[in-house]
PDB file of N, CA and C in Angstrom:
ATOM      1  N   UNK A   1       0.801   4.364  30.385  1.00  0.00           N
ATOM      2  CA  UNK A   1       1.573   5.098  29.411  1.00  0.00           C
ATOM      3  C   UNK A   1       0.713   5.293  28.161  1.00  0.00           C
ATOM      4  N   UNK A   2       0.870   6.429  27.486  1.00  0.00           N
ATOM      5  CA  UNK A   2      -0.170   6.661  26.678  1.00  0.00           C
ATOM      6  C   UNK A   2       0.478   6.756  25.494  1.00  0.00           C
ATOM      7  N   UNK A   3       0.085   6.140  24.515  1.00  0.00           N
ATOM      8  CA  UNK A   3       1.111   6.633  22.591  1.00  0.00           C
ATOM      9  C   UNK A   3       0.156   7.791  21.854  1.00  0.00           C
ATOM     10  N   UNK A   4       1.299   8.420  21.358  1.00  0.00           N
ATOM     11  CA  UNK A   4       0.872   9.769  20.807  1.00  0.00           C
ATOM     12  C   UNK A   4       1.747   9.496  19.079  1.00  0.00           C
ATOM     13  N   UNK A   5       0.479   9.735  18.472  1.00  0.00           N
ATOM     14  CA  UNK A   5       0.637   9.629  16.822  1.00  0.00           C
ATOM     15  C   UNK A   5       2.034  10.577  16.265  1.00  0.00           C
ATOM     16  N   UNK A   6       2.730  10.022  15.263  1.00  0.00           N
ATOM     17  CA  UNK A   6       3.473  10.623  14.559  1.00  0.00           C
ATOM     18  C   UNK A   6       3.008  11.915  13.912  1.00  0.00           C
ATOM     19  N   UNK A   7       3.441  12.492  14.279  1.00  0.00           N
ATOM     20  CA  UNK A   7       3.136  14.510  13.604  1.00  0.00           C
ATOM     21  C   UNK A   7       4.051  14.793  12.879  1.00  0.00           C
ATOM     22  N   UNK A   8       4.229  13.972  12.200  1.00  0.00           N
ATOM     23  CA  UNK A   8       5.233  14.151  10.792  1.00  0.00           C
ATOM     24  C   UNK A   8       4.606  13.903   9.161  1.00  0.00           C
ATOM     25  N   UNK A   9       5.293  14.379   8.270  1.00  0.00           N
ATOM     26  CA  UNK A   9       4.553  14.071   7.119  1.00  0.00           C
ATOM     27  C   UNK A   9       5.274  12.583   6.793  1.00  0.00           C
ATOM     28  N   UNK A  10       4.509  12.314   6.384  1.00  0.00           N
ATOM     29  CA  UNK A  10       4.384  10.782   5.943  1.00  0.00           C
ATOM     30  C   UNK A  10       3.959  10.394   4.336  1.00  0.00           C
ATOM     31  N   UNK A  11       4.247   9.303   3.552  1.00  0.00           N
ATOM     32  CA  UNK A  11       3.747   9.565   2.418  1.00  0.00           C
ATOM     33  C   UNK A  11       3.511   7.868   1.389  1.00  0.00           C
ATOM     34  N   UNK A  12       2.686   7.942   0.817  1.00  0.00           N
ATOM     35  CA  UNK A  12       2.273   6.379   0.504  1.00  0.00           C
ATOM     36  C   UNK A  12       3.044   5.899  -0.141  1.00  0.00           C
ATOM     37  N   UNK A  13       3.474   4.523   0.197  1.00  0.00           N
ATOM     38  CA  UNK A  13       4.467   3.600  -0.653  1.00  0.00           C
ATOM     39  C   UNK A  13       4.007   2.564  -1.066  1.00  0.00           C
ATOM     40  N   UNK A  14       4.080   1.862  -2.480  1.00  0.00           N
ATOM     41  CA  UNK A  14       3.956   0.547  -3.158  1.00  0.00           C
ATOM     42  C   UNK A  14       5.226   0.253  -3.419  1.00  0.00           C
ATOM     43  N   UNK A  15       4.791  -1.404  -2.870  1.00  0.00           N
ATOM     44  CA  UNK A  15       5.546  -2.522  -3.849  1.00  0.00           C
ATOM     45  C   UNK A  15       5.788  -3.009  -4.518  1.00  0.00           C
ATOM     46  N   UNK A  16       6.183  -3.672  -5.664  1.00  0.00           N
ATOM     47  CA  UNK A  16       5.719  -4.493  -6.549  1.00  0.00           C
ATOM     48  C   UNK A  16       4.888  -5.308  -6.480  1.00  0.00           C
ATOM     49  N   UNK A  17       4.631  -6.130  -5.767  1.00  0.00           N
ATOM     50  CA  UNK A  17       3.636  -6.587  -4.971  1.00  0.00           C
ATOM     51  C   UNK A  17       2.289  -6.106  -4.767  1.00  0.00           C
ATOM     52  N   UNK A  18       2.223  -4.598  -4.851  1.00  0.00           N
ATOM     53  CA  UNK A  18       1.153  -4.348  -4.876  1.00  0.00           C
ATOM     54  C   UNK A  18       0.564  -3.712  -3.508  1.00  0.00           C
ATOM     55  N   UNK A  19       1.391  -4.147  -2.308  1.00  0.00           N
ATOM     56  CA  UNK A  19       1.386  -3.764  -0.910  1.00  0.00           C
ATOM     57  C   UNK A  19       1.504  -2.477  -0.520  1.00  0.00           C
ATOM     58  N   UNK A  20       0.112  -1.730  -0.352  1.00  0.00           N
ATOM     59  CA  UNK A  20       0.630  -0.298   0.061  1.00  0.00           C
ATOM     60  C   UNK A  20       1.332  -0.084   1.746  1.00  0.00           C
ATOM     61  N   UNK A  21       1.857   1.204   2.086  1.00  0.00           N
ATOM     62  CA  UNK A  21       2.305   1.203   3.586  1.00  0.00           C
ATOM     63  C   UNK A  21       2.946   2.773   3.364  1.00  0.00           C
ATOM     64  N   UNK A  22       3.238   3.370   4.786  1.00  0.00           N
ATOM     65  CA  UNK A  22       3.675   4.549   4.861  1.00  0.00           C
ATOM     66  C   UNK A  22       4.947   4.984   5.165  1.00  0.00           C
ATOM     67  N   UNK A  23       5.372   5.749   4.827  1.00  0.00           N
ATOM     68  CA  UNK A  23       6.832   6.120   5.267  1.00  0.00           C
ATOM     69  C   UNK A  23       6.841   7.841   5.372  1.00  0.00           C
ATOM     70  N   UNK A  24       8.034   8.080   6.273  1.00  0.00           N
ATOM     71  CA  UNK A  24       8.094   9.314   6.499  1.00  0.00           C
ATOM     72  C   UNK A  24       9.055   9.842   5.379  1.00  0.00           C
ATOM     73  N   UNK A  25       8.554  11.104   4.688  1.00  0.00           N
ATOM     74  CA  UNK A  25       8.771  11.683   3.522  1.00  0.00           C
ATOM     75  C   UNK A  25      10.474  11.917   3.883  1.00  0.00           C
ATOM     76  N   UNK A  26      11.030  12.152   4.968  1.00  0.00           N
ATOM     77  CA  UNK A  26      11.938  12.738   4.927  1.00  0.00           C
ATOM     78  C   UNK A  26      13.604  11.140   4.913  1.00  0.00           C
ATOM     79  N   UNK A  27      12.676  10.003   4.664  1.00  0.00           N
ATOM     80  CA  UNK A  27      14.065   8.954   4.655  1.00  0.00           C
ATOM     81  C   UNK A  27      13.698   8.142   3.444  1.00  0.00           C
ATOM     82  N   UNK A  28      14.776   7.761   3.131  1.00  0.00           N
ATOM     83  CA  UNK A  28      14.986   7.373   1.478  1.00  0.00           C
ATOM     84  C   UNK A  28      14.163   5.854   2.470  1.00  0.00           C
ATOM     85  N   UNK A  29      13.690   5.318   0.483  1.00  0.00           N
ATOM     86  CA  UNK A  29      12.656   4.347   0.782  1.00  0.00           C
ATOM     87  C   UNK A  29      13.802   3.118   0.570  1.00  0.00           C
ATOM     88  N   UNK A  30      13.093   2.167   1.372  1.00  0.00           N
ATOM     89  CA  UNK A  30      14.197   0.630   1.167  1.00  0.00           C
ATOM     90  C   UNK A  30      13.656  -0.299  -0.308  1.00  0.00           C
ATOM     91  N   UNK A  31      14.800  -0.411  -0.003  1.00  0.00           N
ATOM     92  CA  UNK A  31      14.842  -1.317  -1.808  1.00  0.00           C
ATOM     93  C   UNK A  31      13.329  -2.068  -1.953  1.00  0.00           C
ATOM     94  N   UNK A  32      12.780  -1.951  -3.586  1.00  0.00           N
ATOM     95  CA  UNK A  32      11.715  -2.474  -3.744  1.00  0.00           C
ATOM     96  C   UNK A  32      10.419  -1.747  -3.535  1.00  0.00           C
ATOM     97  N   UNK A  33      10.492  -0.202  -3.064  1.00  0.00           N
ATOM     98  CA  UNK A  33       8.943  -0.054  -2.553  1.00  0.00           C
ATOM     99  C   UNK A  33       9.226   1.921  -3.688  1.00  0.00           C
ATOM    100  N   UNK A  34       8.134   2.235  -3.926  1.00  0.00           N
ATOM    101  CA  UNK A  34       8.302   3.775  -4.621  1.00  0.00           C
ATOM    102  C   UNK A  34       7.246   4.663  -4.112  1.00  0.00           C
ATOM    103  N   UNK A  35       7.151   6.047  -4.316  1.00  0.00           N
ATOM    104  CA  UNK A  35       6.068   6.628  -3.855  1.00  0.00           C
ATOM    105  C   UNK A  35       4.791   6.196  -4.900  1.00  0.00           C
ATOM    106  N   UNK A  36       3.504   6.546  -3.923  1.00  0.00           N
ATOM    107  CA  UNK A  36       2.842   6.517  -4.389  1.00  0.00           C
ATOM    108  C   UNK A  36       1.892   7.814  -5.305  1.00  0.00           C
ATOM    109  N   UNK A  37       2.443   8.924  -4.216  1.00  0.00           N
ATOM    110  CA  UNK A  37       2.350  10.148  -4.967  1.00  0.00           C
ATOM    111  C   UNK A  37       1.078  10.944  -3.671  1.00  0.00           C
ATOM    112  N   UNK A  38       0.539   9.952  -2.563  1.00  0.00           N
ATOM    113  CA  UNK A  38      -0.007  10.793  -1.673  1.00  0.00           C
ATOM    114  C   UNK A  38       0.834  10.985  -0.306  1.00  0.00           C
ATOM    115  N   UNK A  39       0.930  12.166   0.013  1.00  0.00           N
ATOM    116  CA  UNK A  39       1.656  12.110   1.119  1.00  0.00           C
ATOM    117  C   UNK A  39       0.587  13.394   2.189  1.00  0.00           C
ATOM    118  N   UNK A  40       0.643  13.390   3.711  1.00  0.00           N
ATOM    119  CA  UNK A  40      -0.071  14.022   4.218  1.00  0.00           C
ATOM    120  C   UNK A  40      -0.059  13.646   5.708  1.00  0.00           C
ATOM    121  N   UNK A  41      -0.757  13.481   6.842  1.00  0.00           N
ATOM    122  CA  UNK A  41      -0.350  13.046   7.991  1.00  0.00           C
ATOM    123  C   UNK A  41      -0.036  11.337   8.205  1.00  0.00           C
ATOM    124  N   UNK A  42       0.002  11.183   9.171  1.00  0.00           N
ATOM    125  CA  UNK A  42      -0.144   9.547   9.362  1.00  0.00           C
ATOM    126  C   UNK A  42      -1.730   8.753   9.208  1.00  0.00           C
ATOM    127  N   UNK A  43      -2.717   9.543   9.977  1.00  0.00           N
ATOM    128  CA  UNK A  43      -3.862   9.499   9.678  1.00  0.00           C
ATOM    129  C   UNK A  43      -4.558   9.326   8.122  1.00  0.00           C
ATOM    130  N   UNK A  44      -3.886  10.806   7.957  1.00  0.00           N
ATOM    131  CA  UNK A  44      -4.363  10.913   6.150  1.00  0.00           C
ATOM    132  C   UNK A  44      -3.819  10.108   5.150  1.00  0.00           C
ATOM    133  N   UNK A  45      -2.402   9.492   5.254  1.00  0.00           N
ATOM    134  CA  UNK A  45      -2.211   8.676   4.875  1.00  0.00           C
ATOM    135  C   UNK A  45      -2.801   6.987   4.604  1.00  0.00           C
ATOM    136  N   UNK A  46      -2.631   6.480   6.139  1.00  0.00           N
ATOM    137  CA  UNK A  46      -3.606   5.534   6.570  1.00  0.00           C
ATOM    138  C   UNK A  46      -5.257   5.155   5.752  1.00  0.00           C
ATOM    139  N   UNK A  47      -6.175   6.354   5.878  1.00  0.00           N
ATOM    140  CA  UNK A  47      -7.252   6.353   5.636  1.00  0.00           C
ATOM    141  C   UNK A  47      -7.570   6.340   3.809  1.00  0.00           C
ATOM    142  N   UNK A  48      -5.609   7.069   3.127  1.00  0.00           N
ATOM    143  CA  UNK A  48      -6.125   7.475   1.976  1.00  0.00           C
ATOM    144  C   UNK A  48      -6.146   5.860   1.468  1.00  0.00           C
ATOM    145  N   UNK A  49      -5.419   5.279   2.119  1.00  0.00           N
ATOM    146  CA  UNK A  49      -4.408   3.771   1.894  1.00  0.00           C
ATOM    147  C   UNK A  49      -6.096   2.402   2.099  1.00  0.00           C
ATOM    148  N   UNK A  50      -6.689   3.154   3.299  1.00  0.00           N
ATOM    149  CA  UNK A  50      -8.121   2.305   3.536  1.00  0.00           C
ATOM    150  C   UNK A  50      -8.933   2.570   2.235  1.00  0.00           C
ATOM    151  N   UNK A  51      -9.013   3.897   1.470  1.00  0.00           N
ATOM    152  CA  UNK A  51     -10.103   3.686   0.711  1.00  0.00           C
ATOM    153  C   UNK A  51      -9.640   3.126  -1.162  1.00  0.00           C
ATOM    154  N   UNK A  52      -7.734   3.211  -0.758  1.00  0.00           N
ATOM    155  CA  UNK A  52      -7.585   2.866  -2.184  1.00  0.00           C
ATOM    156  C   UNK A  52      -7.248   1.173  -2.397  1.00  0.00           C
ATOM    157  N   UNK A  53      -6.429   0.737  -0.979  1.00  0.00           N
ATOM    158  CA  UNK A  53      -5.672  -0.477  -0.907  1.00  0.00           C
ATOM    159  C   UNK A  53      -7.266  -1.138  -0.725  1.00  0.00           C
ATOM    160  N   UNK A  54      -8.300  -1.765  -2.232  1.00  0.00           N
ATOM    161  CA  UNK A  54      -9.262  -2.682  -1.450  1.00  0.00           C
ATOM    162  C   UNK A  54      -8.911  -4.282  -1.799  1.00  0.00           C
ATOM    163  N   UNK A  55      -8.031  -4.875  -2.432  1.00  0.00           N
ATOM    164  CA  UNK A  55      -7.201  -5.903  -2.578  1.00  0.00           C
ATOM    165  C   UNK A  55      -6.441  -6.676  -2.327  1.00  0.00           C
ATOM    166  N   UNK A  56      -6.240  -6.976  -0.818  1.00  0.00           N
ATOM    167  CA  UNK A  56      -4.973  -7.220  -0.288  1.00  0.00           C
ATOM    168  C   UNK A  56      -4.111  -8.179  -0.898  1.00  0.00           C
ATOM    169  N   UNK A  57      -4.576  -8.972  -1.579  1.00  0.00           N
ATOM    170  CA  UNK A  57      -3.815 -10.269  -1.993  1.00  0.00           C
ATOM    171  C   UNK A  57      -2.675  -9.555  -2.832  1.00  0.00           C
ATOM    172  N   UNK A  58      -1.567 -10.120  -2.793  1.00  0.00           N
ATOM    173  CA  UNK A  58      -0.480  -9.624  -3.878  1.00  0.00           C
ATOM    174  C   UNK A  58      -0.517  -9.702  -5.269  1.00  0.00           C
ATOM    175  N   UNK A  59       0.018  -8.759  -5.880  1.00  0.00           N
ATOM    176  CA  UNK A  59       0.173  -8.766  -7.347  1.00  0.00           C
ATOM    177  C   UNK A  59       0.393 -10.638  -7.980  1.00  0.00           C
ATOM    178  N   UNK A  60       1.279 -11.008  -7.535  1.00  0.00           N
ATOM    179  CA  UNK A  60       1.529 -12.267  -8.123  1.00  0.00           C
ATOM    180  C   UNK A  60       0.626 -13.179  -7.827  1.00  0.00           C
ATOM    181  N   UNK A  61      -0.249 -13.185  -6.552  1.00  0.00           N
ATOM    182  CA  UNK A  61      -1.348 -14.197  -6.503  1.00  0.00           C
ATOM    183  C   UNK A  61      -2.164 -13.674  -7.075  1.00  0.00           C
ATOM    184  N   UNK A  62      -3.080 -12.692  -7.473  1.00  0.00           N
ATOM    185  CA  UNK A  62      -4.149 -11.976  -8.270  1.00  0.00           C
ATOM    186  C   UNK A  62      -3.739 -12.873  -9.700  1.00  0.00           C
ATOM    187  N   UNK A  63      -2.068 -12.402 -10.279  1.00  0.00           N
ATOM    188  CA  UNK A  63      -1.815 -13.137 -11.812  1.00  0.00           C
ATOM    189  C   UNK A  63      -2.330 -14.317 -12.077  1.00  0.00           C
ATOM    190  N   UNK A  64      -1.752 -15.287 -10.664  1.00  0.00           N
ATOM    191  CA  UNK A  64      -1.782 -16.594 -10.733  1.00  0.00           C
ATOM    192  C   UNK A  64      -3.254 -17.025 -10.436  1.00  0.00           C
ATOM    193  N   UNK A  65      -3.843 -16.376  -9.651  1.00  0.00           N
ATOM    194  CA  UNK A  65      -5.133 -16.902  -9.891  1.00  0.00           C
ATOM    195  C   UNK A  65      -6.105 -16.588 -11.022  1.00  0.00           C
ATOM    196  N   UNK A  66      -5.666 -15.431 -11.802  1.00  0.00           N
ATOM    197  CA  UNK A  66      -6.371 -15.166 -13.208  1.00  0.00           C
ATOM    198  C   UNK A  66      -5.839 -16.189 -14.002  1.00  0.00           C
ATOM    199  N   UNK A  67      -4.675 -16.714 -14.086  1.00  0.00           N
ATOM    200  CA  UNK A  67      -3.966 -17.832 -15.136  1.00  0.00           C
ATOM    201  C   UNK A  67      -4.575 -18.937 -14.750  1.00  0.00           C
ATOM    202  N   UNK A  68      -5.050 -19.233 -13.489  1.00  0.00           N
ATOM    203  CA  UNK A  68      -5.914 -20.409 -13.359  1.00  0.00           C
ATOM    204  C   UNK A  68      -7.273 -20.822 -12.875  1.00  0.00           C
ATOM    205  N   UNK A  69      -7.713 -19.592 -13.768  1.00  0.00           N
ATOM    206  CA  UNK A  69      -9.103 -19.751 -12.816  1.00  0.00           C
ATOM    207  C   UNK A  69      -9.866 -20.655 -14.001  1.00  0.00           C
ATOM    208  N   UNK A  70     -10.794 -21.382 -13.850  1.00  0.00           N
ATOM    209  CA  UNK A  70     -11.575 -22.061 -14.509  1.00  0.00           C
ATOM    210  C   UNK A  70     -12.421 -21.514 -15.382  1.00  0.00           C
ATOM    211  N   UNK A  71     -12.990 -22.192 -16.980  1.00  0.00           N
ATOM    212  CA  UNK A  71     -13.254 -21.326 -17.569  1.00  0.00           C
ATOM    213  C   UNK A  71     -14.817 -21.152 -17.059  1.00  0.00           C
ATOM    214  N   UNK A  72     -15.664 -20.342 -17.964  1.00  0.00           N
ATOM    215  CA  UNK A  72     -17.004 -20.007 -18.002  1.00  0.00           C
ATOM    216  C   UNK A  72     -17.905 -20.880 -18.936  1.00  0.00           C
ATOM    217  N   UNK A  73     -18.832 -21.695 -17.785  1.00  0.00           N
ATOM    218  CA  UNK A  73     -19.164 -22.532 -19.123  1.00  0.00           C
ATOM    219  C   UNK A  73     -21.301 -21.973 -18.690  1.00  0.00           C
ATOM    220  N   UNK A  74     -21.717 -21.913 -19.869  1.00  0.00           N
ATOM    221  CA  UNK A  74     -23.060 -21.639 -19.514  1.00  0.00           C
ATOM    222  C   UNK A  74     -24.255 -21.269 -20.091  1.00  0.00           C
TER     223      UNK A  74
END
């Protein structure tokens, strides 16, 4: 059995968190996530998401590890 890609427009979503992911333009987004403002195939989406998402860690661990990172001594 073979899978064949979504041929729909699709369009980038963030979290608060910081977590990008895709959704199809045409269904309201679930609580917590907003556009991102690119929308385009599944592919184009995907790839726009590879060259912008280079951070994976979440918003709140990025904070927490800037609030505790050790100072600079030197």
């Amino acid at each position: 059995m073979s899978e064949t890609k979504d041929a729909g427009v699709h369009e980038v979503v963030v979290n608060d968190e910081g977590q990008y992911s895709i959704w199809r333009v045409e269904r309201d987004l679930p609580a917590g996530w907003h556009r991102e403002g690119f929308t385009g195939t599944e592919d184009e989406c995907l790839a726009y998401i590879d060259a912008t998402w280079t951070d994976m860690r979440p918003a709140s661990l990025r904070r927490w590890m800037s609030d505790h990172e050790p100072p600079v001594t030197g």
